[in-house]
PDB file of N, CA and C in Angstrom:
ATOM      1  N   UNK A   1      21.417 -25.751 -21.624  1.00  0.00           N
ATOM      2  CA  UNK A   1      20.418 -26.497 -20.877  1.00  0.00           C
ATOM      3  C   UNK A   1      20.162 -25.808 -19.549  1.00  0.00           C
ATOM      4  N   UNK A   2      19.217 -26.262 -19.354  1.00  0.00           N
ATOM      5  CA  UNK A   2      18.524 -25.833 -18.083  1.00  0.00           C
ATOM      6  C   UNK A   2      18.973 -26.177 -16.507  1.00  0.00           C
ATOM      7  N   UNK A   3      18.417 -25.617 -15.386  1.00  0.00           N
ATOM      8  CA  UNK A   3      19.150 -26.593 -14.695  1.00  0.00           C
ATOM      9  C   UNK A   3      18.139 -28.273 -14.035  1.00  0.00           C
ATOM     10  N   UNK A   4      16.915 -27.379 -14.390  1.00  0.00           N
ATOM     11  CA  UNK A   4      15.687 -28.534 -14.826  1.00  0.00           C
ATOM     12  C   UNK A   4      16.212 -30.140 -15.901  1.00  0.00           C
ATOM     13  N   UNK A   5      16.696 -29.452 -16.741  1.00  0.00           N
ATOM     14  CA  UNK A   5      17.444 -30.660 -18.089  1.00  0.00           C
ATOM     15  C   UNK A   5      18.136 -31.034 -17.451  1.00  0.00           C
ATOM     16  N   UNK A   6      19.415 -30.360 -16.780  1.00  0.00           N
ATOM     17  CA  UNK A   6      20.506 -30.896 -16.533  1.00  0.00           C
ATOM     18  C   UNK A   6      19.852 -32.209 -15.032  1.00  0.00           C
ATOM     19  N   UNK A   7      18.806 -31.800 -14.598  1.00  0.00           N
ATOM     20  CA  UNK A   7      18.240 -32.775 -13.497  1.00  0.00           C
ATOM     21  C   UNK A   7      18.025 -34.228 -14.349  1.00  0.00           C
ATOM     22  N   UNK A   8      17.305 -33.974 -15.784  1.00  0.00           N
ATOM     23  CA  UNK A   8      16.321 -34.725 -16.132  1.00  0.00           C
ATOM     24  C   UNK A   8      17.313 -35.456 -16.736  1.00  0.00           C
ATOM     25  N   UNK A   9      18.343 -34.916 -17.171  1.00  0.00           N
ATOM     26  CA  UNK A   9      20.047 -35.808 -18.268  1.00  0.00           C
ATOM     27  C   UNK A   9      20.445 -36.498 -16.806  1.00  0.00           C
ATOM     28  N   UNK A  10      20.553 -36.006 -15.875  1.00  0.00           N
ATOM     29  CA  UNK A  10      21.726 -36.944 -15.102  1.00  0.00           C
ATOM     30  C   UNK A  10      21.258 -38.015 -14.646  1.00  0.00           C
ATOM     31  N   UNK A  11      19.019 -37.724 -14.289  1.00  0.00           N
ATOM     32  CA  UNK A  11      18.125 -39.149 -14.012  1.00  0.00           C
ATOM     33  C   UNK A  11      18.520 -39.802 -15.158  1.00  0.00           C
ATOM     34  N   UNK A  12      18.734 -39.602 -16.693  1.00  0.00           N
ATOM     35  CA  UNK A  12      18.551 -40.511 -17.624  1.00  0.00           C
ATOM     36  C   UNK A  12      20.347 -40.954 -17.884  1.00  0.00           C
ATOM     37  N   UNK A  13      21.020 -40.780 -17.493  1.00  0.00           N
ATOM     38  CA  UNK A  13      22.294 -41.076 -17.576  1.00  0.00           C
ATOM     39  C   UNK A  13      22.240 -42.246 -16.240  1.00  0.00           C
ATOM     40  N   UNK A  14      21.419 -42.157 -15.456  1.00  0.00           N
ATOM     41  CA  UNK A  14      21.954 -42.986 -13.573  1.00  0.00           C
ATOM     42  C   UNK A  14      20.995 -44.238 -14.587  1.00  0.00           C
ATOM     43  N   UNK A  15      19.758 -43.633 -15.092  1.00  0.00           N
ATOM     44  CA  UNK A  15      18.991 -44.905 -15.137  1.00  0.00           C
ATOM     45  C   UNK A  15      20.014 -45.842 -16.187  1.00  0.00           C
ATOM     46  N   UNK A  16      20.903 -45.230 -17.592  1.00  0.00           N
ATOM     47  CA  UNK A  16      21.275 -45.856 -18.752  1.00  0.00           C
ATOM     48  C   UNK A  16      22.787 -46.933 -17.990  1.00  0.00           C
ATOM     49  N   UNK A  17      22.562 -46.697 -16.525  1.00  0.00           N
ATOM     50  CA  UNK A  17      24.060 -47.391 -15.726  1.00  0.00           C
ATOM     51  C   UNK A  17      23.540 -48.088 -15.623  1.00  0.00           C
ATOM     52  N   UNK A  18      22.332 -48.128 -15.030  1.00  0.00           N
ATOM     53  CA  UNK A  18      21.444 -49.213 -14.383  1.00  0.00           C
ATOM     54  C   UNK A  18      20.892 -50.373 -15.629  1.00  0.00           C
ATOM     55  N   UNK A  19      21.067 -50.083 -16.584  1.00  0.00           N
ATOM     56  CA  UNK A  19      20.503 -50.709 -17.498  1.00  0.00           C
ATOM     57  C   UNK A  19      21.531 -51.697 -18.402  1.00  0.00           C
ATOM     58  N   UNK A  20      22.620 -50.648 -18.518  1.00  0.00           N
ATOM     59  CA  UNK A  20      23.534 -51.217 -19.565  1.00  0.00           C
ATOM     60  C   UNK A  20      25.154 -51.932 -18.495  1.00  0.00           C
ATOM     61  N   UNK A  21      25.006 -51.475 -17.353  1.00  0.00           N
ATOM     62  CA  UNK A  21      26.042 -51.382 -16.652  1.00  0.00           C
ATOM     63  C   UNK A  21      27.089 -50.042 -16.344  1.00  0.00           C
ATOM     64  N   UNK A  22      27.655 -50.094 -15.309  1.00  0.00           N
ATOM     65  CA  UNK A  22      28.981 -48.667 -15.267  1.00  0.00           C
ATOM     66  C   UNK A  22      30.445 -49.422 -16.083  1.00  0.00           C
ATOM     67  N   UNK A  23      30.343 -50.685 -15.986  1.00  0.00           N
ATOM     68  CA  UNK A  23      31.724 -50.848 -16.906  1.00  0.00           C
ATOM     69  C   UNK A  23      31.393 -50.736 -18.553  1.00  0.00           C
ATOM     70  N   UNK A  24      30.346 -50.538 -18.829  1.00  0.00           N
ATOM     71  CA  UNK A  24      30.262 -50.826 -20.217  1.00  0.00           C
ATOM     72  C   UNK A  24      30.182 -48.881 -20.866  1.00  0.00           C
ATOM     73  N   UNK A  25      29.717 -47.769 -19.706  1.00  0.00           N
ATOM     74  CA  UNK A  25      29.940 -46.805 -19.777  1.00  0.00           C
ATOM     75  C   UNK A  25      31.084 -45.789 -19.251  1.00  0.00           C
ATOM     76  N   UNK A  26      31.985 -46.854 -19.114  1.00  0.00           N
ATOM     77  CA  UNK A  26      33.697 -46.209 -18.603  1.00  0.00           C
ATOM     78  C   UNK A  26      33.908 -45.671 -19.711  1.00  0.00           C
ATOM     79  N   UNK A  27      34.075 -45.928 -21.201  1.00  0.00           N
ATOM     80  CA  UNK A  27      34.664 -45.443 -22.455  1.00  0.00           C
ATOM     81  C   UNK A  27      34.060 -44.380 -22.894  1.00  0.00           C
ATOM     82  N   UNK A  28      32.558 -44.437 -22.491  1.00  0.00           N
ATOM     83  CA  UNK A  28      31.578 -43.383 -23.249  1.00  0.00           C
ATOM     84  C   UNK A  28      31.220 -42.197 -22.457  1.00  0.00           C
ATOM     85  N   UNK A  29      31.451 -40.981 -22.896  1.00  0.00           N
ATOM     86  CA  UNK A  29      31.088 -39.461 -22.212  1.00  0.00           C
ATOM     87  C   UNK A  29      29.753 -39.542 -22.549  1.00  0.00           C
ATOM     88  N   UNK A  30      28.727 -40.032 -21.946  1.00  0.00           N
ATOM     89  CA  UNK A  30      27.271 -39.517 -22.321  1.00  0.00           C
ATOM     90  C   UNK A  30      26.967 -38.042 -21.717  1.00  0.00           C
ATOM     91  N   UNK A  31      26.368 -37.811 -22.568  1.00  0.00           N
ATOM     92  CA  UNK A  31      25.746 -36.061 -22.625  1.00  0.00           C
ATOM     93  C   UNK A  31      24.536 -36.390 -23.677  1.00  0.00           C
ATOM     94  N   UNK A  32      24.274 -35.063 -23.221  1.00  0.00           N
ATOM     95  CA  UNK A  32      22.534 -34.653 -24.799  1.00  0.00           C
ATOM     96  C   UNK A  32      22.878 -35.306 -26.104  1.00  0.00           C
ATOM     97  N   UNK A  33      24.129 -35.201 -26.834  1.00  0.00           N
ATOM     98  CA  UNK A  33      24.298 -35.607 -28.197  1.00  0.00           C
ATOM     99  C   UNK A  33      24.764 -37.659 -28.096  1.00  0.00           C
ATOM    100  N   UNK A  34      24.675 -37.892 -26.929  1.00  0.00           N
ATOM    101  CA  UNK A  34      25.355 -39.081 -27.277  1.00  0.00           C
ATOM    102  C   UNK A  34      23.966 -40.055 -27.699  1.00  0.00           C
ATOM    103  N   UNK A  35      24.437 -41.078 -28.758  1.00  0.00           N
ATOM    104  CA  UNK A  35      23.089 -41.607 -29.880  1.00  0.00           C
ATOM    105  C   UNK A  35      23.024 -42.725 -28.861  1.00  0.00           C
ATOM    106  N   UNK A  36      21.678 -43.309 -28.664  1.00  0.00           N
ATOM    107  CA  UNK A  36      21.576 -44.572 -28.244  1.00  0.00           C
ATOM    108  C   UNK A  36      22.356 -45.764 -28.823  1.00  0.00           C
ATOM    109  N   UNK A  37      21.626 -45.529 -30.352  1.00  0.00           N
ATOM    110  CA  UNK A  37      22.343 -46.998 -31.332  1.00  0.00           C
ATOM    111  C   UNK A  37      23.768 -46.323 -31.526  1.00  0.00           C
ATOM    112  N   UNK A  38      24.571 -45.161 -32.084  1.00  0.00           N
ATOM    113  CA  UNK A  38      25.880 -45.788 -32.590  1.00  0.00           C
ATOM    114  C   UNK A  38      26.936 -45.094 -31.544  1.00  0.00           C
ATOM    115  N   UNK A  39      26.364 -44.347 -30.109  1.00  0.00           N
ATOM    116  CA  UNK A  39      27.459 -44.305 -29.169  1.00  0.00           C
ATOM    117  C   UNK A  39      26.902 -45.372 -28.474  1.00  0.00           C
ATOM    118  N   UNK A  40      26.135 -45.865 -27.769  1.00  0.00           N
ATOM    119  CA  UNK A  40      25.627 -46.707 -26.870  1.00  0.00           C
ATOM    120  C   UNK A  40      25.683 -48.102 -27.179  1.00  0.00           C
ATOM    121  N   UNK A  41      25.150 -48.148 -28.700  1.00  0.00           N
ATOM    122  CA  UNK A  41      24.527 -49.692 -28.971  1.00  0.00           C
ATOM    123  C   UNK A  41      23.766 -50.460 -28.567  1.00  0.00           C
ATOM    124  N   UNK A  42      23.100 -49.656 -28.007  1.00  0.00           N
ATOM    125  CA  UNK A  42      21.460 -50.203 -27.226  1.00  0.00           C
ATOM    126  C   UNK A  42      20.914 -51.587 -27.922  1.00  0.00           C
ATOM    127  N   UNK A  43      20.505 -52.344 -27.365  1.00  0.00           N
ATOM    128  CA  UNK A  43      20.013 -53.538 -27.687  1.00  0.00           C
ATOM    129  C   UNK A  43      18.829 -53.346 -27.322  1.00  0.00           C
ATOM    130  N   UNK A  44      17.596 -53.710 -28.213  1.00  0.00           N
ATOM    131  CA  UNK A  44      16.046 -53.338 -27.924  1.00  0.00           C
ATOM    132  C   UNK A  44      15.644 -53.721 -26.740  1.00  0.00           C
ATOM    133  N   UNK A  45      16.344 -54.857 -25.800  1.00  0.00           N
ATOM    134  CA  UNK A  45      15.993 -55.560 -24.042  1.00  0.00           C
ATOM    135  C   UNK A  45      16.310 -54.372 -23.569  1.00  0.00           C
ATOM    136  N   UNK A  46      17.180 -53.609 -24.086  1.00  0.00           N
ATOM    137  CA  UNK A  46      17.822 -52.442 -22.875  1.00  0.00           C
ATOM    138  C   UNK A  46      17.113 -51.349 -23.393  1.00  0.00           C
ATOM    139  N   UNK A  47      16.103 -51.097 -24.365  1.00  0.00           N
ATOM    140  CA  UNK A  47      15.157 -49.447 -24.807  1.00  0.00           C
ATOM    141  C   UNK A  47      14.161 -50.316 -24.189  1.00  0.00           C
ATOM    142  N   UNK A  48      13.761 -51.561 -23.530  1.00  0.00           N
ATOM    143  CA  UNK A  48      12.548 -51.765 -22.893  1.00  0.00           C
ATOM    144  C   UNK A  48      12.843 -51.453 -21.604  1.00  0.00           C
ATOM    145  N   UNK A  49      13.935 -52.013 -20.680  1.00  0.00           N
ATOM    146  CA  UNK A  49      14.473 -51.509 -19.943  1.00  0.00           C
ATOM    147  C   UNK A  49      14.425 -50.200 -19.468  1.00  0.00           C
ATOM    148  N   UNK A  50      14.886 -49.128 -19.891  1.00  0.00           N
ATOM    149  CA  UNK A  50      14.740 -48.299 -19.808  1.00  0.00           C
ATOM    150  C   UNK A  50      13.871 -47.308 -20.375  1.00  0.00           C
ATOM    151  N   UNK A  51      12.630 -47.802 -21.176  1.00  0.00           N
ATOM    152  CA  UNK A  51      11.342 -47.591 -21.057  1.00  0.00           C
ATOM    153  C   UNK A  51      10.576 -47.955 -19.463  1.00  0.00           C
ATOM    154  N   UNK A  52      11.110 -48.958 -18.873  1.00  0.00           N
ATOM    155  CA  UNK A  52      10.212 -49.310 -17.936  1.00  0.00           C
ATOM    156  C   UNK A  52      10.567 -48.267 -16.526  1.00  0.00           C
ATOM    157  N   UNK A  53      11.926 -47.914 -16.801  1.00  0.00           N
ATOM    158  CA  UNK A  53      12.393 -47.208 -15.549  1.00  0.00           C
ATOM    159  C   UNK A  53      12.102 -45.638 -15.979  1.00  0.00           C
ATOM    160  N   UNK A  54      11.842 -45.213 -16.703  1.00  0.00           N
ATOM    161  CA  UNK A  54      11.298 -43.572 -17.220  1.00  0.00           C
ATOM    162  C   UNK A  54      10.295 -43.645 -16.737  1.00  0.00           C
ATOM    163  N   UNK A  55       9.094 -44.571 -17.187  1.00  0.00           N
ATOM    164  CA  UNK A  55       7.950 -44.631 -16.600  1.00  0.00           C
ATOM    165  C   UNK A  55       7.478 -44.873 -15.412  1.00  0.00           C
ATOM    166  N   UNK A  56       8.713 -45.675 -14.437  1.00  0.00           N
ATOM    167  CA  UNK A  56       8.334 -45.670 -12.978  1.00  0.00           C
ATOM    168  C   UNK A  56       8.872 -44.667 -11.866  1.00  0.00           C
ATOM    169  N   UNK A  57       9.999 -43.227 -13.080  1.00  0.00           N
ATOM    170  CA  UNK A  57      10.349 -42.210 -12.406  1.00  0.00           C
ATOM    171  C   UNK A  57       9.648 -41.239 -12.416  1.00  0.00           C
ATOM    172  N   UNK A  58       9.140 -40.898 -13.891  1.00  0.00           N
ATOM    173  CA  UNK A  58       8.104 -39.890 -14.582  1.00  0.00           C
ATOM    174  C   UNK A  58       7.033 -39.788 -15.052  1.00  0.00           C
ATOM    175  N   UNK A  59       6.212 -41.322 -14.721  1.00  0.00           N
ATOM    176  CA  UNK A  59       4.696 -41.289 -14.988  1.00  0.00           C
ATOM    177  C   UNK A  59       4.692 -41.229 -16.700  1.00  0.00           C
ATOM    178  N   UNK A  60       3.509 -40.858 -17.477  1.00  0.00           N
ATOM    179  CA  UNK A  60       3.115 -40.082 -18.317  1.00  0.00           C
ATOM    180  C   UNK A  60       4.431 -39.455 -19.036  1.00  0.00           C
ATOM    181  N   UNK A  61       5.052 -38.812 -18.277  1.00  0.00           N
ATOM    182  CA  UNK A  61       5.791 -38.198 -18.923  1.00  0.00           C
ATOM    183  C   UNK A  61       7.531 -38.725 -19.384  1.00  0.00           C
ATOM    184  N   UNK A  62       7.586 -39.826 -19.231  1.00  0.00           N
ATOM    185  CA  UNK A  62       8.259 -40.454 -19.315  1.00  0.00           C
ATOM    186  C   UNK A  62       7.661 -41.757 -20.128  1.00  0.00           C
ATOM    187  N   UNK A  63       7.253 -41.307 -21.327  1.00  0.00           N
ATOM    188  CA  UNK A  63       6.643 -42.116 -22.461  1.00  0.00           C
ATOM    189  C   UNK A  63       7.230 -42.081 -23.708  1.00  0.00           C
ATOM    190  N   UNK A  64       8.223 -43.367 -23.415  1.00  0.00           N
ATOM    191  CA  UNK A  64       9.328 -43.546 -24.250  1.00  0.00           C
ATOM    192  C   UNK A  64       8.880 -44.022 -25.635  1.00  0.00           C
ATOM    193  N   UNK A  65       7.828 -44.994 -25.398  1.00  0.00           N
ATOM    194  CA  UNK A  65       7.295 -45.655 -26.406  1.00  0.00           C
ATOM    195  C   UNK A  65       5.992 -44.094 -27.034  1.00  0.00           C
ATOM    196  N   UNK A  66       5.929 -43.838 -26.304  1.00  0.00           N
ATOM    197  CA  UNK A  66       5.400 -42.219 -27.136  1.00  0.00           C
ATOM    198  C   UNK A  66       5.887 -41.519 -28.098  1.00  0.00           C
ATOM    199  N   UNK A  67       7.190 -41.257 -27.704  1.00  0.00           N
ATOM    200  CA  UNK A  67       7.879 -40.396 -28.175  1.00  0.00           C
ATOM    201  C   UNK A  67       8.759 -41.311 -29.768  1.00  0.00           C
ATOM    202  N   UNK A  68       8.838 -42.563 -29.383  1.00  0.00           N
ATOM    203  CA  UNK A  68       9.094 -43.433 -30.287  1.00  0.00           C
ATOM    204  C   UNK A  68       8.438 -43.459 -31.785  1.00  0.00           C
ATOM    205  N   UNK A  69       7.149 -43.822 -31.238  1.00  0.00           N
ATOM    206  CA  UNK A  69       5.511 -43.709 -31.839  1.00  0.00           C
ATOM    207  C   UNK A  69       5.932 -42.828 -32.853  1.00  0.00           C
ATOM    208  N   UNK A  70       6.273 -41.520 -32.705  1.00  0.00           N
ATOM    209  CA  UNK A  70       5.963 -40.698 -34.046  1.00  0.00           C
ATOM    210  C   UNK A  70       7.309 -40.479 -34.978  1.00  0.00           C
ATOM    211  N   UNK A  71       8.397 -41.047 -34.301  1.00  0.00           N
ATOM    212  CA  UNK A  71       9.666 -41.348 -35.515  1.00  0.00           C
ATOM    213  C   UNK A  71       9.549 -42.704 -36.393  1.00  0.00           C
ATOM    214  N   UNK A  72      10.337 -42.264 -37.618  1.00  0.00           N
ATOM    215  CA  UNK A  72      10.857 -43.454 -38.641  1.00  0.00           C
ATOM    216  C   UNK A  72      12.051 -43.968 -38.207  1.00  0.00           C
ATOM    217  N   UNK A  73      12.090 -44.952 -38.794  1.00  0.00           N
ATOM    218  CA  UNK A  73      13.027 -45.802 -38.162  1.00  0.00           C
ATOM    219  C   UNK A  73      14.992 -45.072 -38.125  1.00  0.00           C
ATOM    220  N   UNK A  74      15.157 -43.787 -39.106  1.00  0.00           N
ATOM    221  CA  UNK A  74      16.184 -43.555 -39.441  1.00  0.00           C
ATOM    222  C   UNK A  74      16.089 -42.049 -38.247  1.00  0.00           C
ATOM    223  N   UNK A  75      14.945 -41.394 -37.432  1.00  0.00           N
ATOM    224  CA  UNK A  75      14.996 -40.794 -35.882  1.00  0.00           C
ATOM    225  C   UNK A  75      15.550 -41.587 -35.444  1.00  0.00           C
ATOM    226  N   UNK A  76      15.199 -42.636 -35.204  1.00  0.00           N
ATOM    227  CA  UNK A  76      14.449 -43.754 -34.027  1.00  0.00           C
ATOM    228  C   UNK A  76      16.270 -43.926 -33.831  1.00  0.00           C
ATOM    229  N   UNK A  77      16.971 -44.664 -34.853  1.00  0.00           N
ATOM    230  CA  UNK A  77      18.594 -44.979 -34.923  1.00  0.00           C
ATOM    231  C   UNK A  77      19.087 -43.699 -34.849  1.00  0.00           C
ATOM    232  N   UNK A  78      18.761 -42.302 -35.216  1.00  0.00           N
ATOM    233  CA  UNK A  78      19.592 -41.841 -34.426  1.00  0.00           C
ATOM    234  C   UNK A  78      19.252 -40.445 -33.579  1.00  0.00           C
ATOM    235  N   UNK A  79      18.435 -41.191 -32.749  1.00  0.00           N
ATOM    236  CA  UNK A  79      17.915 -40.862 -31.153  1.00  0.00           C
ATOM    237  C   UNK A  79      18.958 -40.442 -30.618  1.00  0.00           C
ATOM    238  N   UNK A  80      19.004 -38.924 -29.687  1.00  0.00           N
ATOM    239  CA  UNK A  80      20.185 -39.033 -28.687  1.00  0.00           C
ATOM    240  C   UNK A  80      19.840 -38.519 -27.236  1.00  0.00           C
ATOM    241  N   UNK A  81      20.710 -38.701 -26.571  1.00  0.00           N
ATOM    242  CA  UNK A  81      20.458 -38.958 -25.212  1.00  0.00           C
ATOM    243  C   UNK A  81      19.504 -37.194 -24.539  1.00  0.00           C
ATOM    244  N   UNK A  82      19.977 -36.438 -25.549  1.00  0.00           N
ATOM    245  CA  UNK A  82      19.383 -34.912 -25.523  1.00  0.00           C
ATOM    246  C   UNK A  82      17.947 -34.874 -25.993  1.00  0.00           C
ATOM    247  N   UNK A  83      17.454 -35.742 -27.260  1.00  0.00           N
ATOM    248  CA  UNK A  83      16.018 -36.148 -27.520  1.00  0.00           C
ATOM    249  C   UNK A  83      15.266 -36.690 -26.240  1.00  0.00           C
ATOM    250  N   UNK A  84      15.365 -37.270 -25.565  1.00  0.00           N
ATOM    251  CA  UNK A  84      15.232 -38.301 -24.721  1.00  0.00           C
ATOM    252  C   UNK A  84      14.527 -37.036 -23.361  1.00  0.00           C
ATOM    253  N   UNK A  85      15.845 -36.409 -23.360  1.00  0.00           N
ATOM    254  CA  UNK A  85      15.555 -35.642 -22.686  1.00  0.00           C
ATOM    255  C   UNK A  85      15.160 -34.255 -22.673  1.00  0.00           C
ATOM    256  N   UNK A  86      14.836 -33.822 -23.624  1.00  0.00           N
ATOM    257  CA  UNK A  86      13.971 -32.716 -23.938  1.00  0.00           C
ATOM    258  C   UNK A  86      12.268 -33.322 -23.998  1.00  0.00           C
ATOM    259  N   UNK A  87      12.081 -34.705 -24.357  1.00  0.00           N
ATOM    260  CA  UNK A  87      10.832 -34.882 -24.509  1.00  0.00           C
ATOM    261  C   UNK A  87      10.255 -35.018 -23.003  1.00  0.00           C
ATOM    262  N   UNK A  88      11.048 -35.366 -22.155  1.00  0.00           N
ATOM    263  CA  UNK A  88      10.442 -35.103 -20.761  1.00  0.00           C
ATOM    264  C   UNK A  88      10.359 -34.052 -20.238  1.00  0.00           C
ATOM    265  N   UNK A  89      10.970 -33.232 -20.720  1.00  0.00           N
ATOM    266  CA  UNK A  89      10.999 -31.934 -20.194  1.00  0.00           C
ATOM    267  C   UNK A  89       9.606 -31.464 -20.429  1.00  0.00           C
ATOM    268  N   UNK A  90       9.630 -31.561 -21.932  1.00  0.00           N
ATOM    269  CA  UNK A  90       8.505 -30.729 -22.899  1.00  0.00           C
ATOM    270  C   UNK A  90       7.247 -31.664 -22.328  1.00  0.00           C
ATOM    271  N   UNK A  91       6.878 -32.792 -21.741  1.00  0.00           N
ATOM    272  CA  UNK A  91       5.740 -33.174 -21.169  1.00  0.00           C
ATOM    273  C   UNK A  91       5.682 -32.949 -20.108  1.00  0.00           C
ATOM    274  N   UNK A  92       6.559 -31.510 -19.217  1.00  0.00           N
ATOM    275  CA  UNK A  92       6.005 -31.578 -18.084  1.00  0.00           C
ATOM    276  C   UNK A  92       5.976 -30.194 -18.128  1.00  0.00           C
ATOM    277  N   UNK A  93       6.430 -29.404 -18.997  1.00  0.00           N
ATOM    278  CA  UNK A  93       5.820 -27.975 -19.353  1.00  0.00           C
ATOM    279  C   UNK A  93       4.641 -27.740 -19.670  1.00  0.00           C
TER     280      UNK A  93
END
């Protein structure tokens, strides 16, 4: 990774504290490979959540429900925190 990515992973790691809590991410090493649904267990309140905070860091390019848009449901489950963040990258290249 870049040191651009590594900016854009650590915004999306501060925002996934803010969302889910820091005690509930004491157990979990998030990085690029960690899955929303089966390291995280994201609950759909918390992918709106943090749909809403991508979009009020990154505009446009932080279009979660975009990037959503063109997976099946068996992407979608297993999304990882490195998807997430390559697609912001790649909308601001």
């Amino acid at each position: 990774m870049t040191s651009a990515d590594d900016g854009v992973l650590a915004e999306v790691v501060r925002m996934l504290v803010e969302v889910v809590g820091e005690d509930f991410l004491l157990d979990v090493q998030v990085g690029p490979d960690t899955t929303f649904n089966g390291d995280l267990a994201l609950e759909s309140i918390e992918f709106v959540a943090l749909a809403e905070k991508l979009r009020a860091r990154y505009g446009d390019r932080g279009d979660f429900a975009g990037l959503v848009a063109g997976m099946d449901l068996d992407q979608i489950m297993n999304m990882t925190v490195g998807d997430l963040t390559r697609h912001v990258e790649a909308a601001h290249a």
